[in-house]
Protein backbone atom coordinates (compact mmCIF):
# COMPACT_ATOMS: atom_id res chain seq x y z
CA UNK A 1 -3.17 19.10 21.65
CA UNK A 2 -2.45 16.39 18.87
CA UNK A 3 0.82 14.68 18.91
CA UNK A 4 3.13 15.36 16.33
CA UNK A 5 2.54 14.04 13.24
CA UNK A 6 5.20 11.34 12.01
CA UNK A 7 4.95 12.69 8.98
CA UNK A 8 5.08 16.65 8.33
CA UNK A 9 1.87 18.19 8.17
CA UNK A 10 1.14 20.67 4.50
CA UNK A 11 -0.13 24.31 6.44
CA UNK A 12 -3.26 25.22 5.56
CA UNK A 13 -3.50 28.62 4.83
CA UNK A 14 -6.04 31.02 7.37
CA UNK A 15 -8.37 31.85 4.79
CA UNK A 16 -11.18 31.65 6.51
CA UNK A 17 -14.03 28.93 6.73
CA UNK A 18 -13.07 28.12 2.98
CA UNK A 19 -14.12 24.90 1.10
CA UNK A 20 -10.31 23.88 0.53
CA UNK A 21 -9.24 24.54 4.39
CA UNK A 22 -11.67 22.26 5.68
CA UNK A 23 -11.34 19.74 2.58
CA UNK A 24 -7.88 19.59 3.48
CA UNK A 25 -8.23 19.69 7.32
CA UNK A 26 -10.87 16.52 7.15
CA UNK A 27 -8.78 14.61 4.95
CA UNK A 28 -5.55 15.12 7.03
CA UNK A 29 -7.25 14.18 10.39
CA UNK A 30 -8.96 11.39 8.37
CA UNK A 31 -5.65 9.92 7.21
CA UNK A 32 -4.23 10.35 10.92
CA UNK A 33 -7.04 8.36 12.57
CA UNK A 34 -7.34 5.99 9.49
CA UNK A 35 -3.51 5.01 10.09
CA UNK A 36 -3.20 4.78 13.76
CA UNK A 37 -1.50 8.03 14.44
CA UNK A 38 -3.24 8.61 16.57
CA UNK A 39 -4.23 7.03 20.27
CA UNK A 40 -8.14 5.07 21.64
CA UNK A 41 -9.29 7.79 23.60
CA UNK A 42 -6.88 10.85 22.27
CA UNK A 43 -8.58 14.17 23.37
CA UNK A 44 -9.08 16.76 20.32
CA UNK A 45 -9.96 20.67 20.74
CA UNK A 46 -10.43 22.74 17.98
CA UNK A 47 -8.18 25.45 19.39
CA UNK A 48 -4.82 22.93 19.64
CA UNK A 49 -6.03 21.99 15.78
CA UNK A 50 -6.85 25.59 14.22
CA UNK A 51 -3.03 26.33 15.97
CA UNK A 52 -1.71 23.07 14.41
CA UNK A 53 -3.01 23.86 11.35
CA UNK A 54 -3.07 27.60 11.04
CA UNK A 55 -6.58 28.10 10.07
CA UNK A 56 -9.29 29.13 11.67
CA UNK A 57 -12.61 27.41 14.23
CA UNK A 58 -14.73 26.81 11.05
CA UNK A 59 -13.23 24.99 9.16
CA UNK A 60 -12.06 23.22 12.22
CA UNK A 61 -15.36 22.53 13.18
CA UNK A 62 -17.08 21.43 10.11
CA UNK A 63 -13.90 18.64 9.57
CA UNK A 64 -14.63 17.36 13.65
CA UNK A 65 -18.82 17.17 12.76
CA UNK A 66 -18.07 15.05 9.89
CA UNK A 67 -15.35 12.78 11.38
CA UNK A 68 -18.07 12.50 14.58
CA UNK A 69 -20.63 11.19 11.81
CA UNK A 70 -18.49 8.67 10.13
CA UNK A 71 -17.81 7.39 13.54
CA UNK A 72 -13.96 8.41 13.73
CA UNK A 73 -14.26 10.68 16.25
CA UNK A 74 -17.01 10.49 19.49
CA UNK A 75 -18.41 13.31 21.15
CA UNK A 76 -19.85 13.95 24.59
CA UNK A 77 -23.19 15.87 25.35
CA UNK A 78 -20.34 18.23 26.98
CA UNK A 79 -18.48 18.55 23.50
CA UNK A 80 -15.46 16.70 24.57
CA UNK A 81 -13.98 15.35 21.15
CA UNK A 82 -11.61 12.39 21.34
CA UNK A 83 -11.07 9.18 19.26
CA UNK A 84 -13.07 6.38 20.12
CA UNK A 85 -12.22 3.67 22.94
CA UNK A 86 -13.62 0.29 21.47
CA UNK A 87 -15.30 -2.04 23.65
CA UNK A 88 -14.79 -6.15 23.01
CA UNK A 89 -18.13 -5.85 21.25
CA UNK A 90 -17.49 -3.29 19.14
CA UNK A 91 -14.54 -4.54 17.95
CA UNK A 92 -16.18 -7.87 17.53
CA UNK A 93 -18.76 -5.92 15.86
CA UNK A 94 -16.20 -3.69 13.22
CA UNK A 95 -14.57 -7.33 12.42
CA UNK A 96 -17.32 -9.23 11.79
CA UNK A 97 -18.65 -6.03 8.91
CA UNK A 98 -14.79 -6.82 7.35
CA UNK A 99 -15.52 -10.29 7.03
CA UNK A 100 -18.71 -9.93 5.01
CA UNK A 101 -17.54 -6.93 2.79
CA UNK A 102 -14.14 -7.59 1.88
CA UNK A 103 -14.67 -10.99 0.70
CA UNK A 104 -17.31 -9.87 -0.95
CA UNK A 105 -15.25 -6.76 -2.85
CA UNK A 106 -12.17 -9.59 -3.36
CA UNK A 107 -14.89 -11.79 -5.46
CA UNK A 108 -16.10 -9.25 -7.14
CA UNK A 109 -12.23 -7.83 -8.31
CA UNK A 110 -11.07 -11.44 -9.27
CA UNK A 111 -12.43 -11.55 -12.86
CA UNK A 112 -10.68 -8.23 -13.07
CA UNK A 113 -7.51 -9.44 -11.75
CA UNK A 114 -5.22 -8.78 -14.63
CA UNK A 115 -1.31 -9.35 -14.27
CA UNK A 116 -0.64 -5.67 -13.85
CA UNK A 117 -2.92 -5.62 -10.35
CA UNK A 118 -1.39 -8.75 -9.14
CA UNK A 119 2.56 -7.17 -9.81
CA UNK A 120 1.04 -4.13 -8.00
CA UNK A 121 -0.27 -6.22 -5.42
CA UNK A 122 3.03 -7.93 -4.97
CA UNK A 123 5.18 -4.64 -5.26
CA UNK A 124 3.11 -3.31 -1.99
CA UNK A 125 3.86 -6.56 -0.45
CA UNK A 126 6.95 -6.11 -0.90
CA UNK A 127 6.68 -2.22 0.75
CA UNK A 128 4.95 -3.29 4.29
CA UNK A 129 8.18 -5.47 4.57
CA UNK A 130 10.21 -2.64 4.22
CA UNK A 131 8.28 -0.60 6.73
CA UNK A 132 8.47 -3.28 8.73
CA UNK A 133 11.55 -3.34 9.25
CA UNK A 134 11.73 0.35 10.33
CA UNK A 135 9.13 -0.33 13.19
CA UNK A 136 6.41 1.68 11.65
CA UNK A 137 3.23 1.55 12.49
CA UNK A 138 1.54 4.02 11.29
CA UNK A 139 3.21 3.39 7.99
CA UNK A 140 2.42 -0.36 7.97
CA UNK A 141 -1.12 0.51 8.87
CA UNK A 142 -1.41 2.67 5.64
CA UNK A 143 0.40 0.41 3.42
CA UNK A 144 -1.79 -2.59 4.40
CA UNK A 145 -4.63 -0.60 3.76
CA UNK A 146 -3.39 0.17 0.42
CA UNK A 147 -2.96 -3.64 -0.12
CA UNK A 148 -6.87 -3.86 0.38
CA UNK A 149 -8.08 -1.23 -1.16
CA UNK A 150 -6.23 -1.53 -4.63
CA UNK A 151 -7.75 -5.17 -4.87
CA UNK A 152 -11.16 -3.52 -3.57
CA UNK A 153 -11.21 -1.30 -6.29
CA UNK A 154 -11.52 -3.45 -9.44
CA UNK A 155 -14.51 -4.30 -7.50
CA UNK A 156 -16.56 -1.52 -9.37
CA UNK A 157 -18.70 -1.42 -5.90
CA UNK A 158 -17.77 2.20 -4.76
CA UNK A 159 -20.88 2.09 -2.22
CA UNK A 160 -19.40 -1.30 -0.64
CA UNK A 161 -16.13 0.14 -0.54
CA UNK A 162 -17.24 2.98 1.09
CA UNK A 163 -19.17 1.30 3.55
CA UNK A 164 -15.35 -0.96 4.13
CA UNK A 165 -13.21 2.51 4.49
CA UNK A 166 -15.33 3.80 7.15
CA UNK A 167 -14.90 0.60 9.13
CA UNK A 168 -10.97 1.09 8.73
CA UNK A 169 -11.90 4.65 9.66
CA UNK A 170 -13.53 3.48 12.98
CA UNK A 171 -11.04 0.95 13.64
CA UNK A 172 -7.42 2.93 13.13
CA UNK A 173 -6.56 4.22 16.54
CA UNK A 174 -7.54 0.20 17.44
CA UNK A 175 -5.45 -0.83 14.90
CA UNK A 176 -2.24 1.19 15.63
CA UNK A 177 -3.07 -0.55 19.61
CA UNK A 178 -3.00 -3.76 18.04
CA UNK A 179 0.41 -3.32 15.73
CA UNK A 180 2.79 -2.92 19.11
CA UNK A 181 1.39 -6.08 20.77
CA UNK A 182 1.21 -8.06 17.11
CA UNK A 183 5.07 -7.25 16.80
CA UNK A 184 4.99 -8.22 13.18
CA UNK A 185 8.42 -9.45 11.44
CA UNK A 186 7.25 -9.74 8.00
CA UNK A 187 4.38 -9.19 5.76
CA UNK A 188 1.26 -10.72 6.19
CA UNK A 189 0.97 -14.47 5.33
CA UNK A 190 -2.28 -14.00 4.03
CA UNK A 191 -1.44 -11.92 1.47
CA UNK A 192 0.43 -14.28 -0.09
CA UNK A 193 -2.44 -16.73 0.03
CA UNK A 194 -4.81 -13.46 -1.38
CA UNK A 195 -1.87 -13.22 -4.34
CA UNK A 196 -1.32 -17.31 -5.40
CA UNK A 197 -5.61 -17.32 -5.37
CA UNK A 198 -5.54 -14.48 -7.49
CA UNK A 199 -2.65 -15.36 -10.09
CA UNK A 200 -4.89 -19.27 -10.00
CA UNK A 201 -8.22 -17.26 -10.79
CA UNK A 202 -9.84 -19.74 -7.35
CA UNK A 203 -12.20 -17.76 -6.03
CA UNK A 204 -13.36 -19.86 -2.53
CA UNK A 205 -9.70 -19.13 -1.64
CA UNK A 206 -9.67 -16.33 -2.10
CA UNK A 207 -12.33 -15.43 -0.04
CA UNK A 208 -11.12 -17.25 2.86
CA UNK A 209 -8.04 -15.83 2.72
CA UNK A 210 -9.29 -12.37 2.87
CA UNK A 211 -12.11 -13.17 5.69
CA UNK A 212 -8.90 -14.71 7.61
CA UNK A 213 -6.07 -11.67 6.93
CA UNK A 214 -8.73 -8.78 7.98
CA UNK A 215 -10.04 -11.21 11.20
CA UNK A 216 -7.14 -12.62 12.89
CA UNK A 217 -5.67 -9.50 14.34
CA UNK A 218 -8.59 -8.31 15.79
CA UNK A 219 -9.90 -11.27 17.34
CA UNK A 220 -6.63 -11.39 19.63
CA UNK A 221 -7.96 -7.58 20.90
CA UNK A 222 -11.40 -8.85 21.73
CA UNK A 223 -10.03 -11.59 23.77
């Protein structure tokens, strides 16, 4: 059985093995491993989430095969689903793919770095303080992600981004391990680095500054 979900959880209805149950279904259980709901080595079965959900196996089962394929979800020759339990390596592995794309996305946003993505930029800031402060991980999690991604979108690279959100994918329940032993009391630093290289149009730090804010976490897990 999943745990409950810190947020409250939009029923989908038991229509059957319909394209919107298990649209919805994937992208629920996406967000909840994305944002470190949920725990390294968390056992899933499709009858505690058809009961969570109110739907039926289908659906349930299509949403699992693709979350297995992205590599948010392993399975066992036995069918045992759970989230993945990353090794030193693979961790190693997952951080070393952020510090070649997201630099990479950053340069390519910067010449589209316009005042109004910078204020946005600074306005999320100013939200995983907040959340923070409220000791939530899961909801730091997202709203760091969301820090990323809206600079990785003026990017224009939708394959590269892709490629980035399916390492966060692989990475959440890690990440949500990793916010309890960070024990954060205040933004990132390096997003204020990522911001002032951004508002000065200085592209070498900005890169740096990215490689550094989507490394140094991890590289205390792999230790």
């Amino acid at each position: 059985m999943l745990p409950p979900s810190p947020r409250p959880s939009e029923p989908i209805p038991h229509a059957g093995p319909s394209p919107t149950a298990h649209e919805r279904l994937y992208r629920t259980m996406r967000s909840r491993i994305m944002h470190g709901e949920m725990l390294p080595g968390q056992a899933l079965t499709l009858r505690g989430i058809g009961k969570e959900f109110g739907t039926s196996m289908t659906p349930v089962r299509e949403a699992l095969r693709r979350l297995v394929a992205e590599g948010a979800l392993t399975m066992t020759p036995s069918g045992r689903v759970a989230t993945p339990e990353l090794s030193n390596e693979r961790i190693e592995e997952l951080a070393a793919l952020r510090a070649l794309l997201e630099p990479e996305l950053a340069s390519r946003a910067l010449p589209r770095a316009h005042m109004a993505l910078i204020e946005r930029l600074q306005a999320i800031n100013h939200a995983i303080a907040d959340v923070i402060t409220r000791h939530d991980a899961a909801g730091y999690i997202r709203t760091n992600l969301e820090f990323h991604r809206t600079l990785y979108l003026r990017a224009q690279a939708p394959a590269m981004l892709a490629m980035t959100e399916t390492v966060w994918l692989q990475l959440g329940p890690t990440m949500g391990m990793l916010y309890d032993r960070l024990r954060r009391t205040e933004a990132p630093h390096y997003h204020r680095v990522i911001i002032a290289a951004l508002k000065a149009g200085d592209e070498p730090s900005l890169k740096l500054a990215v490689r550094s804010d989507v490394t140094q976490g991890l590289r205390l897990l792999a230790q």
